[in-house]
C-alpha atoms as a PDB file:
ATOM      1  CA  UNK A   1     -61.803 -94.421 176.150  1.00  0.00           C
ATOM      2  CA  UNK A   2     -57.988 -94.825 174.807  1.00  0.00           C
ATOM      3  CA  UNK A   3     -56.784 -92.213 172.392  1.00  0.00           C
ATOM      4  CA  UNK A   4     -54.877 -92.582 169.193  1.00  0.00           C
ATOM      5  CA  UNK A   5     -52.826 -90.531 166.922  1.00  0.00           C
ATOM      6  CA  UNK A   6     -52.915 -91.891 163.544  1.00  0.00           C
ATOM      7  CA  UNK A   7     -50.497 -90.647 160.682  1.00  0.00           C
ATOM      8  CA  UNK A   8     -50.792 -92.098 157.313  1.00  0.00           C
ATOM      9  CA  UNK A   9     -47.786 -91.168 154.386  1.00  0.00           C
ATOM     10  CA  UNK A  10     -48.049 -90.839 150.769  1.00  0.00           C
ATOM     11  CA  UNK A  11     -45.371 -89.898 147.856  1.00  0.00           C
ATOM     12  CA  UNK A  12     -43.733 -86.631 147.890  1.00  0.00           C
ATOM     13  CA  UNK A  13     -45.586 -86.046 144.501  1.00  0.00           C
ATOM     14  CA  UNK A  14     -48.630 -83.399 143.905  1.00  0.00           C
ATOM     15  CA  UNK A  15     -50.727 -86.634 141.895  1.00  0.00           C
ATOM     16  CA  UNK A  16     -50.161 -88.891 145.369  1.00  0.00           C
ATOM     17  CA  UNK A  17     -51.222 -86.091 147.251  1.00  0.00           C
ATOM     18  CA  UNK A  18     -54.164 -85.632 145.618  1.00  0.00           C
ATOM     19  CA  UNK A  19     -54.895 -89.308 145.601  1.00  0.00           C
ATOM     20  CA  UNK A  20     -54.307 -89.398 148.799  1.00  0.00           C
ATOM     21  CA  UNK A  21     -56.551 -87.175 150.153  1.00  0.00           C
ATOM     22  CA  UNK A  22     -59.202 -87.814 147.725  1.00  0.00           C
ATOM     23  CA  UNK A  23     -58.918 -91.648 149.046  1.00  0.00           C
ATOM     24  CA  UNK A  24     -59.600 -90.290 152.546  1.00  0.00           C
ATOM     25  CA  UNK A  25     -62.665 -88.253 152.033  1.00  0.00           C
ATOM     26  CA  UNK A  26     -64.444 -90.662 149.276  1.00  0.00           C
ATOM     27  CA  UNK A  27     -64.604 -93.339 153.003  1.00  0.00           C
ATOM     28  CA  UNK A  28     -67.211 -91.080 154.044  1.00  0.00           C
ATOM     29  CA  UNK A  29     -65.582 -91.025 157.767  1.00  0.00           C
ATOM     30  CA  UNK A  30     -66.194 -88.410 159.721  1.00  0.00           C
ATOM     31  CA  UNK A  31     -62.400 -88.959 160.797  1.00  0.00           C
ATOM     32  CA  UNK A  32     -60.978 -88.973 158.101  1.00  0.00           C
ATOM     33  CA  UNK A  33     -62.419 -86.036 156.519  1.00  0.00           C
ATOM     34  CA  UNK A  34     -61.277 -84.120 159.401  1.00  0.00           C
ATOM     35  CA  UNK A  35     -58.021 -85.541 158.377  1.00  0.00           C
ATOM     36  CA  UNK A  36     -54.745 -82.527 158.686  1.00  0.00           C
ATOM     37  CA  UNK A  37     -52.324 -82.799 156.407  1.00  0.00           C
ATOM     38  CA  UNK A  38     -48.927 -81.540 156.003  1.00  0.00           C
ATOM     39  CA  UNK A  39     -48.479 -81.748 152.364  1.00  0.00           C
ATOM     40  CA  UNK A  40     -47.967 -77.852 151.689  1.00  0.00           C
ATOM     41  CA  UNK A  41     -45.197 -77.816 154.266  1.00  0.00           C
ATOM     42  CA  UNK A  42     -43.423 -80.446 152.260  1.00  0.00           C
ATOM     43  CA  UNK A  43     -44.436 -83.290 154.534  1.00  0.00           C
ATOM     44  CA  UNK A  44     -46.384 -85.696 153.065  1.00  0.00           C
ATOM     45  CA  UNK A  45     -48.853 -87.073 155.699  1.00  0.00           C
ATOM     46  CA  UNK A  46     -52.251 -87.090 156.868  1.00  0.00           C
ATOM     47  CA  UNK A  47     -52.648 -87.094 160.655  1.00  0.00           C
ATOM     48  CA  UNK A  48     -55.760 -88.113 162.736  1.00  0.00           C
ATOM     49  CA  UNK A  49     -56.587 -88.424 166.591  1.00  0.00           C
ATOM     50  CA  UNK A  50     -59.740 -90.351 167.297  1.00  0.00           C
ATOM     51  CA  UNK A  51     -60.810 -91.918 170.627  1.00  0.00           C
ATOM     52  CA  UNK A  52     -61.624 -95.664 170.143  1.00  0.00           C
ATOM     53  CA  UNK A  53     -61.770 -99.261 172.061  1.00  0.00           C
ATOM     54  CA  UNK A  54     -58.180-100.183 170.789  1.00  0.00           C
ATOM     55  CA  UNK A  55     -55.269-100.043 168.259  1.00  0.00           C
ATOM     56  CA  UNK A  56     -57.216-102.424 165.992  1.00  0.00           C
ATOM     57  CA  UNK A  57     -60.152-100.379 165.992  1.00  0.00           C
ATOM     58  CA  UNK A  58     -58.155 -97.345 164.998  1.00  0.00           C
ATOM     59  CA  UNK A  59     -56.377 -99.172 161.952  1.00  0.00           C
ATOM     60  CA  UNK A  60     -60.183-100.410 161.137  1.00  0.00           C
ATOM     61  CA  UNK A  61     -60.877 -96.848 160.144  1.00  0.00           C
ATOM     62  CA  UNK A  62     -58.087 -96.228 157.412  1.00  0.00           C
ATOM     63  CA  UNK A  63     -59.329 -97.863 154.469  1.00  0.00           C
ATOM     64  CA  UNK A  64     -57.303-100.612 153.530  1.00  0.00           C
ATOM     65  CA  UNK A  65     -54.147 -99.652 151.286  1.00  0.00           C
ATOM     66  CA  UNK A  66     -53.391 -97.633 154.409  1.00  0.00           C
ATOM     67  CA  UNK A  67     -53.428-100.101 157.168  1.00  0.00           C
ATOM     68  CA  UNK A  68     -50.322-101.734 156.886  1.00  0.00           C
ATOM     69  CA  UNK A  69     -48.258 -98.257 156.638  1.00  0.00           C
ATOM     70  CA  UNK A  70     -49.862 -96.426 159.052  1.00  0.00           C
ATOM     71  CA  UNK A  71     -48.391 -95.409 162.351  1.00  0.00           C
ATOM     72  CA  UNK A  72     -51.075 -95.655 165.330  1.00  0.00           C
ATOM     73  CA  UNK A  73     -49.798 -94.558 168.619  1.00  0.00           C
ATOM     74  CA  UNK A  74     -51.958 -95.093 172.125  1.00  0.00           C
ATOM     75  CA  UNK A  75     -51.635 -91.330 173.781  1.00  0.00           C
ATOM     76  CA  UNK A  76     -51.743 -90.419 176.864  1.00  0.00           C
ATOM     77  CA  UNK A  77     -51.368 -87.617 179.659  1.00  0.00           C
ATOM     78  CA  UNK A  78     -49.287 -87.755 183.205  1.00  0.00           C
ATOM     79  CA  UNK A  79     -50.222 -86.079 186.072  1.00  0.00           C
ATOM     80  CA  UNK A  80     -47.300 -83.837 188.300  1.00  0.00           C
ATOM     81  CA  UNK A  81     -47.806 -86.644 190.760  1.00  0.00           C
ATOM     82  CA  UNK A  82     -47.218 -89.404 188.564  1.00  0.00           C
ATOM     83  CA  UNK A  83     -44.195 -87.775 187.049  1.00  0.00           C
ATOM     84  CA  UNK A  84     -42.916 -87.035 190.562  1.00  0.00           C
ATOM     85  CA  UNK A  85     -43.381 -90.758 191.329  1.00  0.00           C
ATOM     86  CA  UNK A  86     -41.735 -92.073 188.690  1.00  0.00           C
ATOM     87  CA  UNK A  87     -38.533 -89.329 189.697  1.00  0.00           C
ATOM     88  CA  UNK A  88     -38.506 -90.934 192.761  1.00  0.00           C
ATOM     89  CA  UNK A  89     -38.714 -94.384 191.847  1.00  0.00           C
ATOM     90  CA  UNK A  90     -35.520 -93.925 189.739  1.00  0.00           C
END
């Protein structure tokens, strides 16, 4: 199944922070609650991997003043041969 790194922004602001997270856990998903956050290193963001059908089906499980701002990005791994391949290709 695909895998995809979520990271969802808020205001630089302790209130939005708050907000922010308490949005998050009040969905009741298990992702999101397991939600890291880089708010106490001065960047404001919650990040998220989850394994799901598509990119659609990872924005599905932000709740919905966070869909259109989120980043979602499809992750992946190489292997040494693909990387090798693709040298050579070039």
């Amino acid at each position: 199944m695909p895998r995809f790194f979520i990271e969802v922004a808020h205001e630089a602001e302790q209130l939005a922070c708050a907000n922010a997270i308490n949005i998050l856990f009040k969905t009741g998903s298990h992702f999101l609650t397991h939600a890291d956050f880089g708010c106490l290193d001065g960047d404001h963001k919650a990040w998220i991997t989850v394994d799901v059908a598509n990119k659609e089906a990872a924005r599905a499980i932000l709740p919905p003043d966070y869909r259109s701002k989120a980043k979602i990005v499809q992750l992946n791994k190489f292997t040494l041969e693909e990387i090798e391949e693709i040298i050579k290709s070039h």
